[in-house]
PDB file of N, CA and C in Angstrom:
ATOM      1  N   UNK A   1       0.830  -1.186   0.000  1.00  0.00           N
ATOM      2  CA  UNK A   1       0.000   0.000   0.000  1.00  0.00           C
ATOM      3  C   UNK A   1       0.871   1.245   0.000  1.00  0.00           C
ATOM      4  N   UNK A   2       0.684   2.128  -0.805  1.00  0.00           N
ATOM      5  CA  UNK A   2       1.508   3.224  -0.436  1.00  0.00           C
ATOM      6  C   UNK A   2       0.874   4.811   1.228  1.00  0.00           C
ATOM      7  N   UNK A   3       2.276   5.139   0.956  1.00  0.00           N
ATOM      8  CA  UNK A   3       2.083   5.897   2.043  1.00  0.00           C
ATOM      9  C   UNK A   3       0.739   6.410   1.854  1.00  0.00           C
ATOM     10  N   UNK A   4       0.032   7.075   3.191  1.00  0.00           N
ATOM     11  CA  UNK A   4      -0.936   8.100   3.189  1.00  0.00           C
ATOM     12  C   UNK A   4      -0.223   8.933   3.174  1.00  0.00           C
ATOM     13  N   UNK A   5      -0.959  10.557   2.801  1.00  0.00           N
ATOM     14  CA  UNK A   5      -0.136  12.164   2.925  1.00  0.00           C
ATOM     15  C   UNK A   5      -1.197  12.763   3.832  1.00  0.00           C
ATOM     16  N   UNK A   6      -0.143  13.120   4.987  1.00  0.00           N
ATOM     17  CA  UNK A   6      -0.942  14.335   5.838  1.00  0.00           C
ATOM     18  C   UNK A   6      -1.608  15.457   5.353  1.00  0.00           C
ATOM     19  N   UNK A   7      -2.995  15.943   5.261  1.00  0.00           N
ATOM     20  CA  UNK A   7      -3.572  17.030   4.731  1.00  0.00           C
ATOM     21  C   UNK A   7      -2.367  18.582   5.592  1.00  0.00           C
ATOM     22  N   UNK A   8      -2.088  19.317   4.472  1.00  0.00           N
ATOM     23  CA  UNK A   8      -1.122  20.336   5.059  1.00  0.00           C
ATOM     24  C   UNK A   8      -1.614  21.320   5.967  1.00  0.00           C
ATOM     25  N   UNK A   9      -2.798  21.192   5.746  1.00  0.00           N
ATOM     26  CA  UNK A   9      -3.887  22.637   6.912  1.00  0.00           C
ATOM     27  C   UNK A   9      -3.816  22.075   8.093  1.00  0.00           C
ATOM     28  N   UNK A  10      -3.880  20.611   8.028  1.00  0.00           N
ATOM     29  CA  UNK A  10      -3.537  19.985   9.784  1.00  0.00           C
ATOM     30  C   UNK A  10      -2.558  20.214  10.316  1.00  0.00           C
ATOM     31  N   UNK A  11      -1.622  20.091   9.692  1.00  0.00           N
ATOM     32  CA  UNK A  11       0.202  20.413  10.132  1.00  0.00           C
ATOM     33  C   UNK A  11      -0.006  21.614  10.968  1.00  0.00           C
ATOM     34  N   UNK A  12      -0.368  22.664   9.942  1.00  0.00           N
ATOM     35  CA  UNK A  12      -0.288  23.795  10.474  1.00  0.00           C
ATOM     36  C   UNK A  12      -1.410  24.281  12.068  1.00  0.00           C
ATOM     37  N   UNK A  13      -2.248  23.779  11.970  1.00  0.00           N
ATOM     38  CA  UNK A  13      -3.417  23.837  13.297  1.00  0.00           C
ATOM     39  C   UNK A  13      -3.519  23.282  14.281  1.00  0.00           C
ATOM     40  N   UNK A  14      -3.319  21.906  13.883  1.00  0.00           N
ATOM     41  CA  UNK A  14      -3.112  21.020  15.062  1.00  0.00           C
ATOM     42  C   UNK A  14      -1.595  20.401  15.369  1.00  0.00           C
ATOM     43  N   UNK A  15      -1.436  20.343  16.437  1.00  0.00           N
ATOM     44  CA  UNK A  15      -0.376  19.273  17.825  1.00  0.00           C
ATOM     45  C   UNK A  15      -0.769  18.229  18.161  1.00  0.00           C
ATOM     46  N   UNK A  16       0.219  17.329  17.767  1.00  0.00           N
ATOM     47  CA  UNK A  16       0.036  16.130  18.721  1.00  0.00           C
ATOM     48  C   UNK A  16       1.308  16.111  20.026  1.00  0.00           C
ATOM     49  N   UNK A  17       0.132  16.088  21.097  1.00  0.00           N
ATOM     50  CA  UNK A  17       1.107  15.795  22.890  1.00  0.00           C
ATOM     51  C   UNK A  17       1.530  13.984  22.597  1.00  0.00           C
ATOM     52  N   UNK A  18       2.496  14.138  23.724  1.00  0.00           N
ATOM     53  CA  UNK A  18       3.238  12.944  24.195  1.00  0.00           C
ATOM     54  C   UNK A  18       1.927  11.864  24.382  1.00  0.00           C
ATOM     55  N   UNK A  19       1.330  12.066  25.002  1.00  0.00           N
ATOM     56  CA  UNK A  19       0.157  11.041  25.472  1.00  0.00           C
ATOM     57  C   UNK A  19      -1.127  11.114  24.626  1.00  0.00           C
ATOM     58  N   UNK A  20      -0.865  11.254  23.039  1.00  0.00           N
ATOM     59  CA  UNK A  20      -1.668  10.916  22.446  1.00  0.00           C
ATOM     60  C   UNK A  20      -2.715  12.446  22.097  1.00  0.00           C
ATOM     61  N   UNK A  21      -2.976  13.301  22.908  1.00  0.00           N
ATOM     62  CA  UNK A  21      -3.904  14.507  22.825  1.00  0.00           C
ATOM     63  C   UNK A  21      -3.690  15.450  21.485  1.00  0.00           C
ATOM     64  N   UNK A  22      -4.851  15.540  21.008  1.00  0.00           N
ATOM     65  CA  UNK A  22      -4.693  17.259  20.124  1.00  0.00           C
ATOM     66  C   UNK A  22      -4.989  18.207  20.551  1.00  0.00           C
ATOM     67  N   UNK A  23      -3.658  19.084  20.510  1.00  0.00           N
ATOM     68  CA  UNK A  23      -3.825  20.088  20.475  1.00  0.00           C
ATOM     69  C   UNK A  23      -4.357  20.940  19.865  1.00  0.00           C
ATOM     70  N   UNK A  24      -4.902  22.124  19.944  1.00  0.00           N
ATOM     71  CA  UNK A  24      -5.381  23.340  19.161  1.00  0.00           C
ATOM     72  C   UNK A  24      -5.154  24.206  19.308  1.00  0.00           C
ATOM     73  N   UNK A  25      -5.051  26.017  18.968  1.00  0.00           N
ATOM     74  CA  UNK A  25      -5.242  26.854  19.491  1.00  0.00           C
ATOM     75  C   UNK A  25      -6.825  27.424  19.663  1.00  0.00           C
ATOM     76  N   UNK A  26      -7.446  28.690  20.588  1.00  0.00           N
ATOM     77  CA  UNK A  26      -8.705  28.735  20.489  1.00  0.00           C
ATOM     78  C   UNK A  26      -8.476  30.013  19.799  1.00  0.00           C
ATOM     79  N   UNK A  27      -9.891  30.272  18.763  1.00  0.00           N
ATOM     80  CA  UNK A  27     -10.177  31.600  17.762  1.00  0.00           C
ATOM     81  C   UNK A  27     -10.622  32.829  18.845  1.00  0.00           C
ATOM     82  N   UNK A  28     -10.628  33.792  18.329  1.00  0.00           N
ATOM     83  CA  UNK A  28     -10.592  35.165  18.929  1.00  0.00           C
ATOM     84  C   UNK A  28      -9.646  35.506  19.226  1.00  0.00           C
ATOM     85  N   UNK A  29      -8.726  35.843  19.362  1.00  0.00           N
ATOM     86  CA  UNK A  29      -7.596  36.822  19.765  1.00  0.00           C
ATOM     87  C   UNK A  29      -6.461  37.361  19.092  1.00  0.00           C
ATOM     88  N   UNK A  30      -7.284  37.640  17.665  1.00  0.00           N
ATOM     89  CA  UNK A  30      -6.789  38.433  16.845  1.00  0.00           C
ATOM     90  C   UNK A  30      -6.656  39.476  16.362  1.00  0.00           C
ATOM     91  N   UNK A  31      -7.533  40.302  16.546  1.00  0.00           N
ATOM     92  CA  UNK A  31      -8.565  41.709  16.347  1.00  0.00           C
ATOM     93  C   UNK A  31      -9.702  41.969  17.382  1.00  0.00           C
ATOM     94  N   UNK A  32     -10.537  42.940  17.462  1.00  0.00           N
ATOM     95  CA  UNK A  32     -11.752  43.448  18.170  1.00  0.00           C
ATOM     96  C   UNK A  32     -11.269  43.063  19.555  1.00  0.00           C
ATOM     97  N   UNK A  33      -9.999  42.835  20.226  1.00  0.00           N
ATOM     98  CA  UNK A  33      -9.609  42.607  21.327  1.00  0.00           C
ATOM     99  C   UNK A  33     -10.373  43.715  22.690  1.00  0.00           C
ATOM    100  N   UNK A  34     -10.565  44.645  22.573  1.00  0.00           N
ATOM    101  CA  UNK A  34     -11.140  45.599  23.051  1.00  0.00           C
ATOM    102  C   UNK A  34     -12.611  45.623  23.702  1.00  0.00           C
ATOM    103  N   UNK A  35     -13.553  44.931  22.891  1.00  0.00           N
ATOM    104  CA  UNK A  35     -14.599  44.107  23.019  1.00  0.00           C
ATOM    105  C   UNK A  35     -14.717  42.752  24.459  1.00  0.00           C
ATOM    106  N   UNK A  36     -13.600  42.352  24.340  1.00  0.00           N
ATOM    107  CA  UNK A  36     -13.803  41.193  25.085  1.00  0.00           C
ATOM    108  C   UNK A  36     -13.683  41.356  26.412  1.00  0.00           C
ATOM    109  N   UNK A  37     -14.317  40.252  27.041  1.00  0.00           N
ATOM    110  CA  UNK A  37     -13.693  40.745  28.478  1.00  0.00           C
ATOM    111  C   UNK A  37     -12.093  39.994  28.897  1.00  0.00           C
ATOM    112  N   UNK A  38     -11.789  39.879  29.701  1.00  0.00           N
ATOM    113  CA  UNK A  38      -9.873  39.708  29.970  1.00  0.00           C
ATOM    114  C   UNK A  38     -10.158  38.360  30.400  1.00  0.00           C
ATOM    115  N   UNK A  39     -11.222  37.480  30.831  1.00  0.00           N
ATOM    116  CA  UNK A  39     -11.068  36.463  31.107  1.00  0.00           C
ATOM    117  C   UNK A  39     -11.302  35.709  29.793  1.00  0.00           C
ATOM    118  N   UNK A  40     -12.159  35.738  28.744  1.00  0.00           N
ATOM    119  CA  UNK A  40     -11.826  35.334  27.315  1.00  0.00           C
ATOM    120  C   UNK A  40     -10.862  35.394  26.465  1.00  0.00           C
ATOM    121  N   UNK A  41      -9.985  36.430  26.863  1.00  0.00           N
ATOM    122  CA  UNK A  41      -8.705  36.566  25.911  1.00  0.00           C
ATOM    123  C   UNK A  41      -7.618  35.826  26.462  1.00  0.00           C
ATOM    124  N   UNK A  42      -7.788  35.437  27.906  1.00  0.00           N
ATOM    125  CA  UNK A  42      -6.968  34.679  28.763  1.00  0.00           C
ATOM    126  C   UNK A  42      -6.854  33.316  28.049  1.00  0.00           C
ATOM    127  N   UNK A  43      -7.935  32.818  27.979  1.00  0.00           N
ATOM    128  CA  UNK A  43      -8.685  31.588  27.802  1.00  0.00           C
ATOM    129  C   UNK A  43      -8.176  31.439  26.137  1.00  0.00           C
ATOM    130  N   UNK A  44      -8.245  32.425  25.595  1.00  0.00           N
ATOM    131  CA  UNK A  44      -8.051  32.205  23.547  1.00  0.00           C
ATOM    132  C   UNK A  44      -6.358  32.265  23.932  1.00  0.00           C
ATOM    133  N   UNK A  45      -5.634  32.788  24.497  1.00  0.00           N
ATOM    134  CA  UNK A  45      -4.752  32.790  24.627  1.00  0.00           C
ATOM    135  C   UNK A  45      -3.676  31.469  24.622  1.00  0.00           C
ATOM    136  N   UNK A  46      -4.496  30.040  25.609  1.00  0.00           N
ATOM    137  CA  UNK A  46      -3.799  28.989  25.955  1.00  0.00           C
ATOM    138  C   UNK A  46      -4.878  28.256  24.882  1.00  0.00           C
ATOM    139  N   UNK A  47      -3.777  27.036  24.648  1.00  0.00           N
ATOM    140  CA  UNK A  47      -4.429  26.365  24.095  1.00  0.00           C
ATOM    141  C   UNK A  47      -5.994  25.580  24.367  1.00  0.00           C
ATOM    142  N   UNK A  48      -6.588  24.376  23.799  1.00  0.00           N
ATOM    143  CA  UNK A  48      -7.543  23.509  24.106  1.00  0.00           C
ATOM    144  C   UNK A  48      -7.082  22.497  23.342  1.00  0.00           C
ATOM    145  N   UNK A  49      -7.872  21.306  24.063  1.00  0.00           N
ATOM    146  CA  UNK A  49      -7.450  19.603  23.646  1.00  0.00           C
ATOM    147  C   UNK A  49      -8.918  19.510  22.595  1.00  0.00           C
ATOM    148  N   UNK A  50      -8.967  18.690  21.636  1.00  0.00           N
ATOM    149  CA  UNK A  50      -9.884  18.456  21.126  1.00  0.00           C
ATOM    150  C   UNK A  50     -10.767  17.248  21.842  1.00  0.00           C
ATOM    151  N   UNK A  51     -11.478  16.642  21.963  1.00  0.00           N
ATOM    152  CA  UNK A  51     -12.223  15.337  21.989  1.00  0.00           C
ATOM    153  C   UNK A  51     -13.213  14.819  21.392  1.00  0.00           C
ATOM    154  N   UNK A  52     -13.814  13.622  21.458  1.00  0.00           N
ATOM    155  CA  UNK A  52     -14.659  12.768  20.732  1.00  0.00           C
ATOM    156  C   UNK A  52     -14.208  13.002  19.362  1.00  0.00           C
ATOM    157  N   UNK A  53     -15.462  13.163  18.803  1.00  0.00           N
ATOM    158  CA  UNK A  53     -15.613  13.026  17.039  1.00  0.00           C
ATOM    159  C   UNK A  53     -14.360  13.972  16.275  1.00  0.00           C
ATOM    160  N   UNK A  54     -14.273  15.082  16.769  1.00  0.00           N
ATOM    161  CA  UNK A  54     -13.466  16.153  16.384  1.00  0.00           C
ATOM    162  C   UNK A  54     -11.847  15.294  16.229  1.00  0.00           C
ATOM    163  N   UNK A  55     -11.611  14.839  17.268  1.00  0.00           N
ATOM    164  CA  UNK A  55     -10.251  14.267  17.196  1.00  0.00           C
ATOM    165  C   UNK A  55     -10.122  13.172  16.423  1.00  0.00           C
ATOM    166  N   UNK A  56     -11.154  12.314  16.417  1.00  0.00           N
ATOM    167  CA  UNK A  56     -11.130  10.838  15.300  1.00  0.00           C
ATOM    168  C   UNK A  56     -11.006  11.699  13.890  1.00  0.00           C
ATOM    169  N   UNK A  57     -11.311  12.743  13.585  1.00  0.00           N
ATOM    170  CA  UNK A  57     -10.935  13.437  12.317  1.00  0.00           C
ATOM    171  C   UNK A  57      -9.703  13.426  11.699  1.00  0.00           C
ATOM    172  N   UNK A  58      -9.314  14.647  12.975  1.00  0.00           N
ATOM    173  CA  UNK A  58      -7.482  14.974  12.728  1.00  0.00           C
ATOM    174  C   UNK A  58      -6.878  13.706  12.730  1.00  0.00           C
ATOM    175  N   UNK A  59      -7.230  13.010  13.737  1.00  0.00           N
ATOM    176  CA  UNK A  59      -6.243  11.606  13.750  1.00  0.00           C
ATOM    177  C   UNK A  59      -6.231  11.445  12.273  1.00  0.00           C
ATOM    178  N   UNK A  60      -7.430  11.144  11.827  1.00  0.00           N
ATOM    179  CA  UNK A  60      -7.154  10.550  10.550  1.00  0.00           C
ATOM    180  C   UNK A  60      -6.838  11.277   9.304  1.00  0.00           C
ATOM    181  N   UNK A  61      -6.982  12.522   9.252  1.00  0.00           N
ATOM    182  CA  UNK A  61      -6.278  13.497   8.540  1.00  0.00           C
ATOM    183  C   UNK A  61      -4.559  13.705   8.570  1.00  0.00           C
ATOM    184  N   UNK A  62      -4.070  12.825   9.539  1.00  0.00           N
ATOM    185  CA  UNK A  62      -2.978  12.905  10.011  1.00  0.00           C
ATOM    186  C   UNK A  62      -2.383  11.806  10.447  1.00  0.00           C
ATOM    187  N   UNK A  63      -2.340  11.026   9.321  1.00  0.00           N
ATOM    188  CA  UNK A  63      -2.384   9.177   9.763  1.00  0.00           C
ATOM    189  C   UNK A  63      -0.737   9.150  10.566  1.00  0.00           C
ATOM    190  N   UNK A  64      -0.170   9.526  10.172  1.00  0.00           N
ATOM    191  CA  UNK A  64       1.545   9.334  11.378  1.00  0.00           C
ATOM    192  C   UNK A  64       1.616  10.758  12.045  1.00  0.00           C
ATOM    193  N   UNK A  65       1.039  11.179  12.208  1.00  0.00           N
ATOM    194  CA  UNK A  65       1.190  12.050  13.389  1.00  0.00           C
ATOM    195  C   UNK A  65       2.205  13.367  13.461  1.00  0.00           C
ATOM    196  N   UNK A  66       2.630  14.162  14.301  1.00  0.00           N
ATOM    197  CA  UNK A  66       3.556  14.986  13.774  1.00  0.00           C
ATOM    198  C   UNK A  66       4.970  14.559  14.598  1.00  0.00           C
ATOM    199  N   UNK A  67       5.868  14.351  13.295  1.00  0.00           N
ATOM    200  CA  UNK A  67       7.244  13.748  13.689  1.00  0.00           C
ATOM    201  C   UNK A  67       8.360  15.376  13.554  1.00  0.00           C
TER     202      UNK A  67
END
């Protein structure tokens, strides 16, 4: 069988952690910063893990993972 190819928009968006998790970053904190309150920009600031359905995606958009 030949190789699969990682879709390139995944590379760029998502992390894979040591113990298997995806990473993400969260949207908003690019513009209209002014608007928000400081505990949302805190929050867009650090990352988030994906789960369920969302992650069986990337996984598979991303059959070897990021080396």
């Amino acid at each position: 069988m030949p190789k699969l190819k990682t879709k390139s928009a995944f590379k760029l968006r998502f992390r894979l952690s040591a113990n298997g998790k995806v990473k993400t970053s969260r949207a908003g904190h690019n513009h209209f910063m002014r608007r928000k309150s400081s505990r949302s920009l805190t929050e867009a600031v650090h990352g988030q893990y994906l789960e369920g359905s969302d992650k069986k995606i990337v996984e598979r958009l991303m059959p070897y993972g990021m080396k």
